[in-house]
C-alpha atoms as a PDB file:
ATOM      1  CA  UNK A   1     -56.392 114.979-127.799  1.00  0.00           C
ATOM      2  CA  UNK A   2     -57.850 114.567-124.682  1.00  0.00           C
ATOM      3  CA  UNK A   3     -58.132 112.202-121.436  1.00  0.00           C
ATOM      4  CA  UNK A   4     -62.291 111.121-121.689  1.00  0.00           C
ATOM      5  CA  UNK A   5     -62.029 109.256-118.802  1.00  0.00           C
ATOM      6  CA  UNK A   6     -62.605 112.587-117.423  1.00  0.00           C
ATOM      7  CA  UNK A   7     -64.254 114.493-120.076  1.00  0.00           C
ATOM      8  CA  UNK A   8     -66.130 114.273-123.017  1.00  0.00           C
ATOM      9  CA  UNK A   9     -65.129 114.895-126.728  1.00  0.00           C
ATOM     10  CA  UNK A  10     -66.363 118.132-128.292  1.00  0.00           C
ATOM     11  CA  UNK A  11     -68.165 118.146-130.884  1.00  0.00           C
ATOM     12  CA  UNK A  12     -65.389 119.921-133.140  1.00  0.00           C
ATOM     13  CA  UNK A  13     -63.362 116.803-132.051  1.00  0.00           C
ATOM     14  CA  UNK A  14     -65.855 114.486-133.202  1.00  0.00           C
ATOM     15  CA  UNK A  15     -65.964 115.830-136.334  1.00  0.00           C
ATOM     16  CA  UNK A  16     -62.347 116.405-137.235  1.00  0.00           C
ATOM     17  CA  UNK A  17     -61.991 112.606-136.230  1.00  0.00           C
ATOM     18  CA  UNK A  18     -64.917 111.796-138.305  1.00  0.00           C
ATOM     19  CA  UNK A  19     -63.573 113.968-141.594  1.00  0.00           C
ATOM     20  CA  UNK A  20     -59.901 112.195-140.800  1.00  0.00           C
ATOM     21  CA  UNK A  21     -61.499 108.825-140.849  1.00  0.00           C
ATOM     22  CA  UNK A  22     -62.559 109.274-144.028  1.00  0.00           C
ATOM     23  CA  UNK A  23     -59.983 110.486-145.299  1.00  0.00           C
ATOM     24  CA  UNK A  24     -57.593 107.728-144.433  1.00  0.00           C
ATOM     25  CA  UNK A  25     -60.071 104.937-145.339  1.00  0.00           C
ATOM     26  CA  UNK A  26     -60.462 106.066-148.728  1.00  0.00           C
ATOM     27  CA  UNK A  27     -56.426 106.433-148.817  1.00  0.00           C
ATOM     28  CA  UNK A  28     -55.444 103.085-147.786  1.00  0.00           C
ATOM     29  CA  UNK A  29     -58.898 101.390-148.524  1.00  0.00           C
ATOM     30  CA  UNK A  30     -59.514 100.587-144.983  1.00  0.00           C
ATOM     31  CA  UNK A  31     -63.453  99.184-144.894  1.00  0.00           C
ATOM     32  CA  UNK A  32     -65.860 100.549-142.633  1.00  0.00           C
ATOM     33  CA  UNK A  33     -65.470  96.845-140.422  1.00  0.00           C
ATOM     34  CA  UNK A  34     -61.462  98.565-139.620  1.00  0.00           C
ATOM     35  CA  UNK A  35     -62.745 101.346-138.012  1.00  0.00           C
ATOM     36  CA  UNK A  36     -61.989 100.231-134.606  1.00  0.00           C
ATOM     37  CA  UNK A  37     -60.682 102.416-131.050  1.00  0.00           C
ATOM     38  CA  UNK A  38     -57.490 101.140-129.262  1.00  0.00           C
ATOM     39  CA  UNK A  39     -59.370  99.337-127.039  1.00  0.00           C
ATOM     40  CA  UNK A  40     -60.488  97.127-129.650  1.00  0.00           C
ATOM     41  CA  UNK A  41     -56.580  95.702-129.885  1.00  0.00           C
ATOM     42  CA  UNK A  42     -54.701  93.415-127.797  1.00  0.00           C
ATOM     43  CA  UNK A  43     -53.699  94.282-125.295  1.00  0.00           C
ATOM     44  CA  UNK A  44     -56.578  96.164-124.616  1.00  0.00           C
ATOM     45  CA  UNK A  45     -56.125  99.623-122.995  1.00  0.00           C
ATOM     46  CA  UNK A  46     -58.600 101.787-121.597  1.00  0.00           C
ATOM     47  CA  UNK A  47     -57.863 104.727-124.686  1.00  0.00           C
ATOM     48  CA  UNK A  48     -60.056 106.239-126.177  1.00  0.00           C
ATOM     49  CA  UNK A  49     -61.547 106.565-122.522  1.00  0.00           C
ATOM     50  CA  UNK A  50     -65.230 105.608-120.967  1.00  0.00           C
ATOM     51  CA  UNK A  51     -66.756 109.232-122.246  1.00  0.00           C
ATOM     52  CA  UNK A  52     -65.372 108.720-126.247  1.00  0.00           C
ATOM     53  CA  UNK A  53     -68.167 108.015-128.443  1.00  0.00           C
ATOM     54  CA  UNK A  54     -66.905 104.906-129.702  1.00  0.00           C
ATOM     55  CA  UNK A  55     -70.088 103.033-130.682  1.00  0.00           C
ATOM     56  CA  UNK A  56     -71.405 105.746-132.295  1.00  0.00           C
ATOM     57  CA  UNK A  57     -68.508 106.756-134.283  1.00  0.00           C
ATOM     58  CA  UNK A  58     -67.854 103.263-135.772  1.00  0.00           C
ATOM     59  CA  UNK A  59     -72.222 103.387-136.324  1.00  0.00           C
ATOM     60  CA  UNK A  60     -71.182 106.774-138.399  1.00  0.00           C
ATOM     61  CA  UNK A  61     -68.253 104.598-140.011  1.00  0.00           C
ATOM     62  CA  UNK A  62     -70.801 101.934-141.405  1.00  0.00           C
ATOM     63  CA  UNK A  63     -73.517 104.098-142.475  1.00  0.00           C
ATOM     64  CA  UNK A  64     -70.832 106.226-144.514  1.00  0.00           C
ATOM     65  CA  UNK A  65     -68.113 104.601-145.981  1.00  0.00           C
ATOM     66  CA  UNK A  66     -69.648 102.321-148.722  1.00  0.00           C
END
């Protein structure tokens, strides 16, 4: 939870999400290709915000969920 338009993520955060994300694509078999941020859906929106680590969380994402 955060606005990172204005801040960045901590790195607890970006862990947490990283330990949730697989979880849940294990779960409900969700490849690493459906890792994607809001942004990535139409309509886009600006979420997760300009100072997210989005590109590097979805490089995590393919590197660890084989």
């Amino acid at each position: 939870v955060g606005d990172f338009e204005r801040t960045r993520p901590t790195p607890a955060q970006v862990a947490s999400l990283k330990r949730l994300i697989a979880y849940l694509s294990q779960a409900h078999r969700v490849p690493a290709a459906g890792v994607i941020g809001h942004r990535d859906c139409l309509p886009s929106t600006e979420c997760p915000g300009r100072n997210f680590p989005l590109a590097a969380v979805k490089q995590w994402a393919r590197e660890k969920l084989r």
